[in-house]
N, C-alpha and C. Protein backbone atom coordinates (compact mmCIF):
# COMPACT_ATOMS: atom_id res chain seq x y z
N UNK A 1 0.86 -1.17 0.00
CA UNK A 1 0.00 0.00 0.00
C UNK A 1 0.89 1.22 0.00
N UNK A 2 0.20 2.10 -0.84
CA UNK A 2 1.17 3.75 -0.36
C UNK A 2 0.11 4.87 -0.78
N UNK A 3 0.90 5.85 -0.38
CA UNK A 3 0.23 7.39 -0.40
C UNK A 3 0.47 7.57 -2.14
N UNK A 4 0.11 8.03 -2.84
CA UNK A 4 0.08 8.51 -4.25
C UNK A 4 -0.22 9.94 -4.47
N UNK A 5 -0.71 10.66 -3.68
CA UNK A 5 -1.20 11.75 -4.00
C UNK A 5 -1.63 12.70 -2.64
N UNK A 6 -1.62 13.92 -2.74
CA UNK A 6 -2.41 15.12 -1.35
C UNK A 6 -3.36 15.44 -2.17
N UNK A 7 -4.80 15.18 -1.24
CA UNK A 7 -5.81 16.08 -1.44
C UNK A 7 -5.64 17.41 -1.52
N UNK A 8 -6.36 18.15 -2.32
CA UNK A 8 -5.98 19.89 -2.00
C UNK A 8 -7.59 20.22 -2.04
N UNK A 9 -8.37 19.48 -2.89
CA UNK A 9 -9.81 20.30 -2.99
C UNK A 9 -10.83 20.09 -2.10
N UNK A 10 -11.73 20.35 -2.10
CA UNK A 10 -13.06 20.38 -1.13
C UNK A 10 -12.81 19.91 0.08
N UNK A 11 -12.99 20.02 1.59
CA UNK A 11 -13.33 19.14 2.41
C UNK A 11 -13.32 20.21 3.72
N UNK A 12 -14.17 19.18 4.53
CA UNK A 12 -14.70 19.78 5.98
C UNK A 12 -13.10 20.42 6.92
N UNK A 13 -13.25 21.31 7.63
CA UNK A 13 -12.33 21.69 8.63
C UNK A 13 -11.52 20.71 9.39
N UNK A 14 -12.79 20.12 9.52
CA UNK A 14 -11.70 19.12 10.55
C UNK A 14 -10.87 17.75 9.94
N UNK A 15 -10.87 17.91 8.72
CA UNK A 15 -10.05 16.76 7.78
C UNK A 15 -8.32 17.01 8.09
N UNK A 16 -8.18 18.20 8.03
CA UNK A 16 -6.93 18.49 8.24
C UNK A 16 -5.88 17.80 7.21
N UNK A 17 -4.73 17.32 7.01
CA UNK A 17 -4.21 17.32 5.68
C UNK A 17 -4.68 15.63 5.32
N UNK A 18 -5.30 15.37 3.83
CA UNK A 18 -5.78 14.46 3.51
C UNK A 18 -4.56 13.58 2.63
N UNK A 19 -4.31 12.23 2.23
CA UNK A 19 -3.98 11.56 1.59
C UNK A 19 -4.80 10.56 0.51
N UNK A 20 -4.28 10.20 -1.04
CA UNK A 20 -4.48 9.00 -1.24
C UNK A 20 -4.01 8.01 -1.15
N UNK A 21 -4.71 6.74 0.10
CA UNK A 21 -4.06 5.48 -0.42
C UNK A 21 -4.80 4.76 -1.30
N UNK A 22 -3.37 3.80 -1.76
CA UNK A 22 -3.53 3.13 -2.80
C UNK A 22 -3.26 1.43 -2.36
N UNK A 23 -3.98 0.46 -2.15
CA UNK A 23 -3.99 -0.34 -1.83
C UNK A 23 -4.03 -1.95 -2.99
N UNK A 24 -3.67 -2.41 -2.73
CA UNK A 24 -3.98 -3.74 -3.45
C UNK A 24 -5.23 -4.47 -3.20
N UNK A 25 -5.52 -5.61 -4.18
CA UNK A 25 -6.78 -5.92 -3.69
C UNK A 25 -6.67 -7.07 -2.36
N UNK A 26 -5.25 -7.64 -3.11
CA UNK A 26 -5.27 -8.44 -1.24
C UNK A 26 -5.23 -7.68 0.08
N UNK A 27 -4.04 -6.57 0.17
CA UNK A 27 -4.43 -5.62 0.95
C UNK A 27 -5.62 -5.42 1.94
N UNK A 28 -6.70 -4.90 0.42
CA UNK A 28 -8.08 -4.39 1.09
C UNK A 28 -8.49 -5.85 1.49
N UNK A 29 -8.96 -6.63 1.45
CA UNK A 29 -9.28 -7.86 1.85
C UNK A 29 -8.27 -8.29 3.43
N UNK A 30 -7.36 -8.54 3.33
CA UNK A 30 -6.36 -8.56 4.64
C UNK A 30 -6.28 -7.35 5.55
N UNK A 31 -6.26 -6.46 5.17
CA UNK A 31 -5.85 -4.91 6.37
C UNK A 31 -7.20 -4.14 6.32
N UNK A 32 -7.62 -3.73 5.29
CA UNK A 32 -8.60 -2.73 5.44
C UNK A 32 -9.63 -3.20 5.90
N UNK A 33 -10.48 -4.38 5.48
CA UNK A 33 -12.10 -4.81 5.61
C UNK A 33 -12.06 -5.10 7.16
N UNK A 34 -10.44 -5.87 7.92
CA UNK A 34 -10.86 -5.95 9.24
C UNK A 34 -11.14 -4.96 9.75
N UNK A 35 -10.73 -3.40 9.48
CA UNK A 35 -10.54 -2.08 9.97
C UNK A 35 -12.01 -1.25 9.61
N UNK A 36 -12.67 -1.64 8.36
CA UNK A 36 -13.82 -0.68 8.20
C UNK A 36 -14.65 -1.69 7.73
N UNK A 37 -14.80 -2.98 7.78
CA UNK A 37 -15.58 -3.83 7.31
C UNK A 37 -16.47 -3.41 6.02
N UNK A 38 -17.78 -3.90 6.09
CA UNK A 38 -18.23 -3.58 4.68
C UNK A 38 -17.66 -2.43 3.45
N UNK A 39 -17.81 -1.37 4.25
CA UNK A 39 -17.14 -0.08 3.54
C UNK A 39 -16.19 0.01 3.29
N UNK A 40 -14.91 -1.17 3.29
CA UNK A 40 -13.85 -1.07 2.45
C UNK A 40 -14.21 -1.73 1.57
N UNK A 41 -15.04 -2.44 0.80
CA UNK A 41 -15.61 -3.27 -0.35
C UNK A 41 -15.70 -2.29 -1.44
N UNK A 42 -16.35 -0.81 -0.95
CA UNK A 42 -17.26 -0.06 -1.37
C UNK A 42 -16.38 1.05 -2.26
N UNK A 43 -14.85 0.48 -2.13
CA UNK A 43 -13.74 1.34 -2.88
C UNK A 43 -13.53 1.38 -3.87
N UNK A 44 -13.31 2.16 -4.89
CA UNK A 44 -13.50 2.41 -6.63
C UNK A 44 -11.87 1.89 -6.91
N UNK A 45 -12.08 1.21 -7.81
CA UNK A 45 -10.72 0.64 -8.44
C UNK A 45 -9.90 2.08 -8.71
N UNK A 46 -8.33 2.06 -8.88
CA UNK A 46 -7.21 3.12 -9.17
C UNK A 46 -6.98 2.87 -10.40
N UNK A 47 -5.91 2.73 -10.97
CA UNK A 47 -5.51 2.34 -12.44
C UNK A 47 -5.83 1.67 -12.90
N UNK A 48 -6.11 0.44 -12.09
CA UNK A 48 -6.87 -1.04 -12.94
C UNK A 48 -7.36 -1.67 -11.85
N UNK A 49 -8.12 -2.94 -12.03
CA UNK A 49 -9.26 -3.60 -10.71
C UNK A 49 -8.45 -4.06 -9.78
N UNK A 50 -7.19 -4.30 -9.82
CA UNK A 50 -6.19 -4.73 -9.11
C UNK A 50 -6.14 -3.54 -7.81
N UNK A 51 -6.27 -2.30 -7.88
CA UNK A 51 -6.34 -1.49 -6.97
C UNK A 51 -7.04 -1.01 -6.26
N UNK A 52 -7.40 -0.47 -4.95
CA UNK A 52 -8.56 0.37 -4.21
C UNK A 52 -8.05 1.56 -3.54
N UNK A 53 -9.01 2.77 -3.84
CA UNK A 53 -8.40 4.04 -3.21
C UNK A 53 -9.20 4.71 -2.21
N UNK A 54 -8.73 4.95 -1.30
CA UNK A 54 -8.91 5.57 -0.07
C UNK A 54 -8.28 7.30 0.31
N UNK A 55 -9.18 7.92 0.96
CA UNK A 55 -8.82 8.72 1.68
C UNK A 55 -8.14 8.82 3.14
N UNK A 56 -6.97 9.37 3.89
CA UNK A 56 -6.52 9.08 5.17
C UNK A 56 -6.49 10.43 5.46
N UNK A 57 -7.38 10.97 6.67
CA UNK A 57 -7.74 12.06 6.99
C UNK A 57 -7.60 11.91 8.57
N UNK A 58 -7.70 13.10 9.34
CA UNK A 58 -7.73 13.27 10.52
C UNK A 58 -6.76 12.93 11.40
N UNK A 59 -5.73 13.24 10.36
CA UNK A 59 -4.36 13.04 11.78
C UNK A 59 -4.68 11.43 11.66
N UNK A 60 -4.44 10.90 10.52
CA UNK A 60 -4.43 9.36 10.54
C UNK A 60 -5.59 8.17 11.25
N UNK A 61 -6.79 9.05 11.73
CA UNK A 61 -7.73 8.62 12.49
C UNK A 61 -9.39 8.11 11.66
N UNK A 62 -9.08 8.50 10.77
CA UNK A 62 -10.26 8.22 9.24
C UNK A 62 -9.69 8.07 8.19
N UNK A 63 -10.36 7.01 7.79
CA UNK A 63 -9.95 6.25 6.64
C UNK A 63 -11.54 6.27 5.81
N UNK A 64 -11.30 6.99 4.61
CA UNK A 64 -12.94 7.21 3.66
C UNK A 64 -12.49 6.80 2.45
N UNK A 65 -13.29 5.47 1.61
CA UNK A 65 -12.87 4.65 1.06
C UNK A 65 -13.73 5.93 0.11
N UNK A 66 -12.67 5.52 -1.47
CA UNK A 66 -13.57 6.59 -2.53
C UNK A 66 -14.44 5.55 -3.54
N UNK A 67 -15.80 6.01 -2.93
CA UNK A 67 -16.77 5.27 -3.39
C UNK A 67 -17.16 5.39 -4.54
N UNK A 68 -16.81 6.60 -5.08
CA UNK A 68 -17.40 7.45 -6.85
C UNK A 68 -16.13 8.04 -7.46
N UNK A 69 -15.75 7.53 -8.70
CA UNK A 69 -14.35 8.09 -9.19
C UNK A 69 -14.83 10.06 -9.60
N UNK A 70 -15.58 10.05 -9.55
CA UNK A 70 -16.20 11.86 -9.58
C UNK A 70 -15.86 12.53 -8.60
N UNK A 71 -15.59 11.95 -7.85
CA UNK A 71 -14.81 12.49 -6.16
C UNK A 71 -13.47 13.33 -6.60
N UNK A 72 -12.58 12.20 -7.24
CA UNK A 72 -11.41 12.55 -7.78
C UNK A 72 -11.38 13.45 -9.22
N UNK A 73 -12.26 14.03 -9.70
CA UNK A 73 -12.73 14.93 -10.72
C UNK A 73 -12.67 16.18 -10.37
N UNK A 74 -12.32 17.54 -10.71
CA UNK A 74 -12.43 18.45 -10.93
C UNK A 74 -13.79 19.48 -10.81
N UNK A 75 -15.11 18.30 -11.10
CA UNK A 75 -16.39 19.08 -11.26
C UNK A 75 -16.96 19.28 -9.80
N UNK A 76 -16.11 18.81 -8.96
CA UNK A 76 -16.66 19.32 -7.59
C UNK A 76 -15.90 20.74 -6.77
N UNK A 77 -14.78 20.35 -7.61
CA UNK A 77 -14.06 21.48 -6.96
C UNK A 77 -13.73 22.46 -7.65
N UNK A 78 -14.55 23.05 -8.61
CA UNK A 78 -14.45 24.54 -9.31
C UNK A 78 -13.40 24.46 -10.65
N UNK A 79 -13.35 22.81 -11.07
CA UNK A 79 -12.86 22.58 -12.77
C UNK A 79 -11.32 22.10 -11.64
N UNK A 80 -11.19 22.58 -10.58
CA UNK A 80 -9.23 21.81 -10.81
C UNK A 80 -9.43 20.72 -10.12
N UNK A 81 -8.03 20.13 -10.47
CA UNK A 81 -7.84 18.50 -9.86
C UNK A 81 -7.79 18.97 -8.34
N UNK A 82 -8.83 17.88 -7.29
CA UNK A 82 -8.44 18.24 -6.21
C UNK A 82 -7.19 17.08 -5.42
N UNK A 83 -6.41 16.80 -6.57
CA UNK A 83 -5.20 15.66 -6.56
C UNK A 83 -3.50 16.92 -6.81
N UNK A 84 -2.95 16.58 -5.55
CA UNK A 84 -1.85 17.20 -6.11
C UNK A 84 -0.67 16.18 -5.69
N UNK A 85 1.02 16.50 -6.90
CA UNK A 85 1.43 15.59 -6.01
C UNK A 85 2.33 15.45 -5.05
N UNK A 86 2.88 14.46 -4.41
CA UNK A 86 3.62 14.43 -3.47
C UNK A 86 4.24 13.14 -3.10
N UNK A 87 5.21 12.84 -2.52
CA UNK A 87 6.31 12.01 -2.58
C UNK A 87 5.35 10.59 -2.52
N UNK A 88 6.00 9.88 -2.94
CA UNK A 88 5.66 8.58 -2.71
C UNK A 88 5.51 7.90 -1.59
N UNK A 89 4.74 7.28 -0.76
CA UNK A 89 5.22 6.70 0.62
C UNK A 89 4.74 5.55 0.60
N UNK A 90 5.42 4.50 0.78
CA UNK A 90 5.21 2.93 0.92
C UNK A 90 4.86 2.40 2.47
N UNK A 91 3.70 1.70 2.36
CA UNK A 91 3.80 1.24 3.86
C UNK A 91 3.23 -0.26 3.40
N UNK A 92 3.76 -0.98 4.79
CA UNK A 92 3.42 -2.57 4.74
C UNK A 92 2.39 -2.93 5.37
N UNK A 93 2.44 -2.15 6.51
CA UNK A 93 0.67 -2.40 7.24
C UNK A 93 0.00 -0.78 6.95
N UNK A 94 -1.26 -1.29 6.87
CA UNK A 94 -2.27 -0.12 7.43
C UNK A 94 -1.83 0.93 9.20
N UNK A 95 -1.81 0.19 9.66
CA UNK A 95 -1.48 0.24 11.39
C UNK A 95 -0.02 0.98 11.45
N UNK A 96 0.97 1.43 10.18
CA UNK A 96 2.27 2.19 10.01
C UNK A 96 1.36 3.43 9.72
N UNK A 97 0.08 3.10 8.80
CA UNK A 97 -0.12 4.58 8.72
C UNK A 97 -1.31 5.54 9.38
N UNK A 98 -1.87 4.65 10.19
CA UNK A 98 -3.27 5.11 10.55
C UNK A 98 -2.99 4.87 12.11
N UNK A 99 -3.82 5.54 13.17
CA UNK A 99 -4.14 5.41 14.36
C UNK A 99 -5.27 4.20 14.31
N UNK A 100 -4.95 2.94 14.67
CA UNK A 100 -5.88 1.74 14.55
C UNK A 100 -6.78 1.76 16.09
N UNK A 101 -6.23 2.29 16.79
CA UNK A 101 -6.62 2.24 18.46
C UNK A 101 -7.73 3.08 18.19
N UNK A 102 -7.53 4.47 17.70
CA UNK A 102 -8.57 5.65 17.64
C UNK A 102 -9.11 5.93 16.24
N UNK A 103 -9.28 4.62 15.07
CA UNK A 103 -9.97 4.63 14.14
C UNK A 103 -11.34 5.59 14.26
N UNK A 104 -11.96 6.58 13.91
CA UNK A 104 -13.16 7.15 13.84
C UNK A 104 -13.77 6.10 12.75
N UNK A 105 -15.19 6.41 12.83
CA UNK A 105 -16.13 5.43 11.90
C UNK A 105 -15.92 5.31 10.58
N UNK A 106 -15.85 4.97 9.55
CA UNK A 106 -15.61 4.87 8.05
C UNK A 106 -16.71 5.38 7.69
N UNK A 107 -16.50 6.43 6.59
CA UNK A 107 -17.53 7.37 5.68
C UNK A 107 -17.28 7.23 4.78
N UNK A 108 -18.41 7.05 3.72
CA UNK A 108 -17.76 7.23 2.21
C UNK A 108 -17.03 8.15 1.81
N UNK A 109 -15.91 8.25 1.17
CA UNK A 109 -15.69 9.61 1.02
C UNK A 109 -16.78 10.76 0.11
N UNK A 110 -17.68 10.60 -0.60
CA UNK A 110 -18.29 11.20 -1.73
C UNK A 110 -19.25 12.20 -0.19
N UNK A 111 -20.11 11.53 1.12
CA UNK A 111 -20.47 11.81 1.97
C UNK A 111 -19.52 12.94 2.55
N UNK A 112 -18.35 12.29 3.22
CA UNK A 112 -17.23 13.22 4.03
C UNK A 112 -16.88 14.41 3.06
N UNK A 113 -16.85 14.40 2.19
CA UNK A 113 -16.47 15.79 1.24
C UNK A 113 -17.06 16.78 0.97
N UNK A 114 -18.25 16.09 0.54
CA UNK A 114 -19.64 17.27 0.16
C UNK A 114 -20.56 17.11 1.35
N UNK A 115 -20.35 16.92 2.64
CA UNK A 115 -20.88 17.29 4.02
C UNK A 115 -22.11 17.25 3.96
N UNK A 116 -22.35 15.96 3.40
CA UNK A 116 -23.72 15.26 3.72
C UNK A 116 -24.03 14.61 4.63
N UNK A 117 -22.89 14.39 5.70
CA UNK A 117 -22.57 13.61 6.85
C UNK A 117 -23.54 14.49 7.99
């Protein structure tokens, strides 16, 4: 799994600096589904079906699986990419990059963004 990208567009105050991960599909099946159960299923493939992408928000404490590839589109956030980039970061567990103790609840991300929550 790794970071691929910083959010820059839309999101609530208290997101504070956002990431994309990029996970494998064994991955999501092994690390994520124990961590957000159903709602890591609910993750939109990355480059090809082999992948699932996530949001890591809140000081590593929310994890918002991206349920609608329109999320990652431009038409929500005033025509620009709300994808910018930034170094690569590789991790082997979930639990290197997230607070697993103080997980907050899993939100879709399409919900957590446009503050339908």
């Amino acid at each position: 799994m790794r970071i691929i990208k910083k959010w820059v567009g839309r999101k609530p105050e208290c997101a504070g600096e956002m990431w994309l991960l990029e996970v494998t599909q064994a991955e999501m099946f092994e690390q994520m589904y124990p961590l957000l159960g159903q709602l890591a299923l609910h993750a939109t493939s990355g480059r090809d079906v082999d992948y699932r992408l996530y949001l890591v928000c809140e000081g590593g404490r929310r994890i918002l699986p991206i349920d609608k590839p329109s999320v990652m589109r431009g038409a929500y956030n005033g025509g620009v990419s709300p994808l910018a980039e930034c170094d690569i970061k590789e991790y082997t567990s979930i639990a290197d990059l997230v607070d697993t103790e103080n997980l907050l609840p899993a939100i879709e991300a399409s919900e957590y963004l446009f503050n339908t929550h």
